[in-house]
Protein backbone atom coordinates (compact mmCIF):
# COMPACT_ATOMS: atom_id res chain seq x y z
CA UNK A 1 20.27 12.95 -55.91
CA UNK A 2 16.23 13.52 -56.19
CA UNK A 3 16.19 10.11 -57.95
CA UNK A 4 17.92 8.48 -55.40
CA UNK A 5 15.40 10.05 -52.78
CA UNK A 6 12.84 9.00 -54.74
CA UNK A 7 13.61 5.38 -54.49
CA UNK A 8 14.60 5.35 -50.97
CA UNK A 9 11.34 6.53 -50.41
CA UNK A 10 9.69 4.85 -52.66
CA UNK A 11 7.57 7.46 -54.62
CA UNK A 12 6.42 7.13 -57.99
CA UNK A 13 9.15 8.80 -60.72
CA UNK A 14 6.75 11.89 -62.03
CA UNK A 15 7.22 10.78 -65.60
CA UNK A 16 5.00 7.52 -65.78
CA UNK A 17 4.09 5.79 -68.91
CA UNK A 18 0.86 6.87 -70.07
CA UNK A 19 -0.88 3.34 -69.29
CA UNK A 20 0.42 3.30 -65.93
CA UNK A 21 -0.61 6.47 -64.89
CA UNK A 22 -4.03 6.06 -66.50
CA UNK A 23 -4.38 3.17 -63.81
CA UNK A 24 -3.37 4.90 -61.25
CA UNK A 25 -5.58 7.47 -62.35
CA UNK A 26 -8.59 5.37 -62.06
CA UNK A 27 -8.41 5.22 -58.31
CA UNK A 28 -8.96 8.99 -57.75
CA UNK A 29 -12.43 8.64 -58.11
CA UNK A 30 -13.40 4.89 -57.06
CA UNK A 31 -16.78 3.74 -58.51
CA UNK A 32 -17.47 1.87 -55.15
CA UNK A 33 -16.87 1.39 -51.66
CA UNK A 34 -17.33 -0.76 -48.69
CA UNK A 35 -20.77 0.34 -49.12
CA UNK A 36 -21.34 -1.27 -52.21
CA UNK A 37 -23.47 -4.26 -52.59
CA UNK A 38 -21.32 -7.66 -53.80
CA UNK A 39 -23.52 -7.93 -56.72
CA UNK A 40 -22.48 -4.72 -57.93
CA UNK A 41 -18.93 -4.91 -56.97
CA UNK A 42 -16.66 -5.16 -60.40
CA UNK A 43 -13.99 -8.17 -59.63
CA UNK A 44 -11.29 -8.93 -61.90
CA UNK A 45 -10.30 -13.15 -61.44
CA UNK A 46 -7.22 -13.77 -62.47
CA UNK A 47 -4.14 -16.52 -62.18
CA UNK A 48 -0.50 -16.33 -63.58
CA UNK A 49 1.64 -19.16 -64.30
CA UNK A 50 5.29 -19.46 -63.76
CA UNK A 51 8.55 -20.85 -64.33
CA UNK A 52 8.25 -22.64 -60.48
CA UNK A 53 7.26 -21.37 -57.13
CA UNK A 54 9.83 -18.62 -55.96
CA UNK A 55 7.85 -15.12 -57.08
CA UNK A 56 11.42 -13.27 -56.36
CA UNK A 57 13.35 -15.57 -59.27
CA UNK A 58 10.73 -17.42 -61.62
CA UNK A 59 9.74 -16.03 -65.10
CA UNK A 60 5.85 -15.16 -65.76
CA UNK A 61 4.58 -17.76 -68.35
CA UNK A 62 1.31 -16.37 -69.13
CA UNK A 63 -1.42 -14.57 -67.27
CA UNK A 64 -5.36 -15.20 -67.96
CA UNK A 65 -8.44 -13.26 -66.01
CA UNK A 66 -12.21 -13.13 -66.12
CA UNK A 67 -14.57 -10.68 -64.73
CA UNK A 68 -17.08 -10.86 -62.37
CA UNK A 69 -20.09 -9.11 -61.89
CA UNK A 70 -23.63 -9.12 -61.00
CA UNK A 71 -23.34 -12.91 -60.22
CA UNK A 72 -21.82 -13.47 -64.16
CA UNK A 73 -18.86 -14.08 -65.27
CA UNK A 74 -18.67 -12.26 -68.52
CA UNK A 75 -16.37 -14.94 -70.71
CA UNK A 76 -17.05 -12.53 -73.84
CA UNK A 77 -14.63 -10.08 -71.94
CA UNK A 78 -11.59 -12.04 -70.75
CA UNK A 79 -7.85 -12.21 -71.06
CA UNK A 80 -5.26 -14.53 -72.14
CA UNK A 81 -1.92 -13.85 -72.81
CA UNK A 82 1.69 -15.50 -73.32
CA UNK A 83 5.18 -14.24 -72.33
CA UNK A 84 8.10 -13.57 -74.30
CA UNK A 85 10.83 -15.51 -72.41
CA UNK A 86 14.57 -16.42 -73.00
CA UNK A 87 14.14 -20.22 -72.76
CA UNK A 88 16.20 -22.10 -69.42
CA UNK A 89 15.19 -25.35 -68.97
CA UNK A 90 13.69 -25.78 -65.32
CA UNK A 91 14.86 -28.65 -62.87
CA UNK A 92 13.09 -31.79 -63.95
CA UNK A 93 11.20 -29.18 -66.90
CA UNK A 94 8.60 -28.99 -63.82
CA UNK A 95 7.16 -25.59 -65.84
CA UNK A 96 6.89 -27.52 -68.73
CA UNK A 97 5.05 -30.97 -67.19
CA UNK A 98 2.30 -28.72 -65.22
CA UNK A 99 1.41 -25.87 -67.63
CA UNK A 100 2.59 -27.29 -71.00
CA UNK A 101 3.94 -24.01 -71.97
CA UNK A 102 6.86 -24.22 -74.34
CA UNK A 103 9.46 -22.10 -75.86
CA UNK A 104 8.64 -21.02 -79.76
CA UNK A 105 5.43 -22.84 -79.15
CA UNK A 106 2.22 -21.93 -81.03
CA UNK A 107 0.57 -19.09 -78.55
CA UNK A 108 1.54 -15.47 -79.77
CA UNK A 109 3.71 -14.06 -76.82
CA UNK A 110 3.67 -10.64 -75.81
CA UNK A 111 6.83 -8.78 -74.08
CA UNK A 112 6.67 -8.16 -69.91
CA UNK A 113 5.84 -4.15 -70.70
CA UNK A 114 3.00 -4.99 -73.33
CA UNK A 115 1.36 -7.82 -70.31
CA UNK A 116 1.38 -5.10 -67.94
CA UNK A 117 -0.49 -3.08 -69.69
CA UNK A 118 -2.76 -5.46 -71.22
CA UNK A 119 -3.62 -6.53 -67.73
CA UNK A 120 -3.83 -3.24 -65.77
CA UNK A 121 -6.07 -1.91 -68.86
CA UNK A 122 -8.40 -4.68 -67.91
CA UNK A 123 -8.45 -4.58 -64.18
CA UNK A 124 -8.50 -1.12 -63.97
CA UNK A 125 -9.57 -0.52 -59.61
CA UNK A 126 -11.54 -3.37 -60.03
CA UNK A 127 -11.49 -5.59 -57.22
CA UNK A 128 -8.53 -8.33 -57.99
CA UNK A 129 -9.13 -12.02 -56.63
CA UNK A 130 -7.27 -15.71 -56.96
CA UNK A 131 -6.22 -18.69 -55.39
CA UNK A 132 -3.25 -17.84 -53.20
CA UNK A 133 -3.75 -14.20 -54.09
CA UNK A 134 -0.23 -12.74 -52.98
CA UNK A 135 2.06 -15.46 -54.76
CA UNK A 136 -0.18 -13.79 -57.98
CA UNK A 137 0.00 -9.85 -56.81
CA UNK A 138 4.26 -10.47 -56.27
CA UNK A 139 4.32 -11.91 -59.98
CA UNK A 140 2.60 -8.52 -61.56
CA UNK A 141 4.25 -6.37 -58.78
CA UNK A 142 7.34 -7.69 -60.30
CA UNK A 143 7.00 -6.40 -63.76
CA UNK A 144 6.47 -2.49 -62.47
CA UNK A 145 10.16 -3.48 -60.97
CA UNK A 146 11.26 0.19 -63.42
CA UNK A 147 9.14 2.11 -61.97
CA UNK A 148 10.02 2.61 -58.21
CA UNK A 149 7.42 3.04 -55.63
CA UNK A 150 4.51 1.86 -58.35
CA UNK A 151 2.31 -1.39 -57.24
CA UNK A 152 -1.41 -2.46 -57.56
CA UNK A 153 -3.49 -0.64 -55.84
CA UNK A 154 -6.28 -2.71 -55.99
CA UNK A 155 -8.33 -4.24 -52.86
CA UNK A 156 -7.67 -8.03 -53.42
CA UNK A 157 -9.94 -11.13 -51.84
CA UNK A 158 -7.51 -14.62 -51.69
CA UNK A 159 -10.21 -17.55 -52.33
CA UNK A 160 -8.26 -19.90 -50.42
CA UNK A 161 -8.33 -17.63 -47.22
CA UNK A 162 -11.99 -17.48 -47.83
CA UNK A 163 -12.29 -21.48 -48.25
CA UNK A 164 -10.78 -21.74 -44.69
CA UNK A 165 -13.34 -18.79 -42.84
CA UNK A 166 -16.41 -20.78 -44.31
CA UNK A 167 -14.64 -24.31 -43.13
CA UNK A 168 -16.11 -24.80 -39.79
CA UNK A 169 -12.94 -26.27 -38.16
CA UNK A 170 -10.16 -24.90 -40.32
CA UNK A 171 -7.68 -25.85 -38.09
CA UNK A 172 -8.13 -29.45 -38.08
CA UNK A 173 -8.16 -29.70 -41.86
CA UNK A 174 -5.68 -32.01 -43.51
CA UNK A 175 -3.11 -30.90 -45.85
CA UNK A 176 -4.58 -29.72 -49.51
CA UNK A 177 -8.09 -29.07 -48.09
CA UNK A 178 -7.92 -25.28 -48.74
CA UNK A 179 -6.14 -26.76 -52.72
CA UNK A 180 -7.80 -25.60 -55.94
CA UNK A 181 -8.36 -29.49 -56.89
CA UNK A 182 -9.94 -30.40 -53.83
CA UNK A 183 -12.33 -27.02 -53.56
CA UNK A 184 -13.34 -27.66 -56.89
CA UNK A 185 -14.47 -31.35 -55.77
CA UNK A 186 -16.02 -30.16 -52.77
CA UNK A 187 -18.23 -27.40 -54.37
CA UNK A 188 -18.54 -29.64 -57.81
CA UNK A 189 -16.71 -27.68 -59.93
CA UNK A 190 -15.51 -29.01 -63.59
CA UNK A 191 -11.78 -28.76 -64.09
CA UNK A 192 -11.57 -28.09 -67.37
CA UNK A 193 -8.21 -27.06 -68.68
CA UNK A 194 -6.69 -27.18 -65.07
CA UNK A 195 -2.98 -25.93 -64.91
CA UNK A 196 -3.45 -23.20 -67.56
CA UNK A 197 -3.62 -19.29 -66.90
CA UNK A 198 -7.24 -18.85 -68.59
CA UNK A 199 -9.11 -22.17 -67.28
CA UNK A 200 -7.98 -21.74 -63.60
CA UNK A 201 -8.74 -18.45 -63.66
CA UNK A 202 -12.63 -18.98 -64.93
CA UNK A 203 -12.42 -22.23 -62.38
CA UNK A 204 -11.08 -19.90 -59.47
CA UNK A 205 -14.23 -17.44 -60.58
CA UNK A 206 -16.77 -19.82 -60.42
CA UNK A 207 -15.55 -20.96 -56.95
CA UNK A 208 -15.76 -17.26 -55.97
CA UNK A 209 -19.73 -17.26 -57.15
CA UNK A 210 -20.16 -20.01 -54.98
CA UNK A 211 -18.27 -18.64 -51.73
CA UNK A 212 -20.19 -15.11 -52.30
CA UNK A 213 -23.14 -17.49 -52.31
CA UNK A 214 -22.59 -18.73 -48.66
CA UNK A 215 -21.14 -15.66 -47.03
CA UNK A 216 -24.34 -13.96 -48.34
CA UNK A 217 -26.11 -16.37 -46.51
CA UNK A 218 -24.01 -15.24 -43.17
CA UNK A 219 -24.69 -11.94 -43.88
CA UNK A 220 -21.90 -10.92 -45.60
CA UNK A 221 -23.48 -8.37 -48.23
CA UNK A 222 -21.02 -5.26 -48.83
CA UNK A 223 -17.66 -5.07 -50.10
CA UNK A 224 -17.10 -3.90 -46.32
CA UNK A 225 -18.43 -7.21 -44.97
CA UNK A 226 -15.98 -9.20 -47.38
CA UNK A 227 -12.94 -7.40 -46.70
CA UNK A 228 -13.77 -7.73 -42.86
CA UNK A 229 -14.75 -11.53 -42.77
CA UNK A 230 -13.11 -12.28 -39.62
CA UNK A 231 -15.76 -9.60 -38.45
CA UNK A 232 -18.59 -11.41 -39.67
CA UNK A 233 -18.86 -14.33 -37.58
CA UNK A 234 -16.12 -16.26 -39.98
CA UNK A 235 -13.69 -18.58 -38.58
């Protein structure tokens, strides 16, 4: 009956794994606030790759994040990690064509329990960003799927939402402008191992460096001012 409740409601079960509750331990006491200058604001850029594009069925490939901080991205401190996975071939192998991601290929896999708590380790309350953030957030979300009531709890910043408020007529842009590919052309960024978990996260970071760049230049200067761009003078 009180487990029943406790879904319905969605609260937490009271017997968490350890990681998991160390996590959500580490938002009792948040190191910053809206207050808090950008440059010292600890972000955590990561991407996932999938199976396809449906993040209520597709399987997580492989995640890969970076973190930013102090206008660095600190590449000594990164992770990359593969997916155990029951191999189905996808329609037309689309999975297989983009990321190049195979079954009993040569990356070391992990299983979905050991990724979530390699990634949540390295987040921590960090600040979480990527291209098309909530596709990403559903894909993690989706491996706490045992533990009712449990999701990030991280603030998040979507790049692409940010490409469109510094576009100055968003609404009149054609069809891919707000695209990894084309940002990276437009604000000359190399894409080097494009289509993997680990290079478009470290492209996705750089882009953020460059964005943070040009909102500081609107006067966007706080963790407040970023999460309230629309505030800020931002289409």
């Amino acid at each position: 009956m009180l487990n029943w409740l406790r879904t319905l409601l969605s609260f937490p079960p009271a017997d968490l794994p350890d990681f998991l509750q160390a996590y959500l331990d580490g938002f009792d006491a948040p190191l910053f606030g809206k207050k808090t200058p950008i440059t010292e604001v600890p972000f955590v850029v990561f991407d996932t790759e999938t199976t396809g594009l449906d993040h209520k069925k597709d399987k997580l490939l492989s995640i890969g994040a970076v973190k930013v901080q102090h206008w660095q991205i600190d590449i000594r401190d990164h992770l990359e990690l593969y997916v155990e996975q029951k191999y189905q071939p996808q329609p037309k192998g689309e999975a297989i064509s983009v990321h190049g991601i195979l079954p009993k290929g040569h990356q070391q896999t992990v299983s979905e329990t050991e990724a979530l708590q390699r990634f949540l380790s390295f987040c921590g309350s960090s600040v979480l960003v990527a291209h098309h953030l909530g596709f990403d957030l559903s894909i993690i979300n989706r491996l706490m799927h045992s533990y009712p009531g449990v999701k990030l709890k991280n603030k998040g910043v979507d790049t692409a939402v940010l490409a469109r408020r510094l576009a100055n007529h968003p609404q009149l842009a054609k069809r891919g402008t707000f695209g990894l590919d084309q940002l990276c052309q437009d604000y000359h960024i190399p894409m080097s191992d494009r289509h993997t978990a680990a290079g478009d996260a470290y492209i996705t970071a750089i882009l953020l460096m460059k964005m943070l760049r040009r909102l500081e230049k609107r006067g966007v200067r706080t963790l407040g001012d970023l999460l309230s761009t629309r505030r800020s003078g931002l289409r």
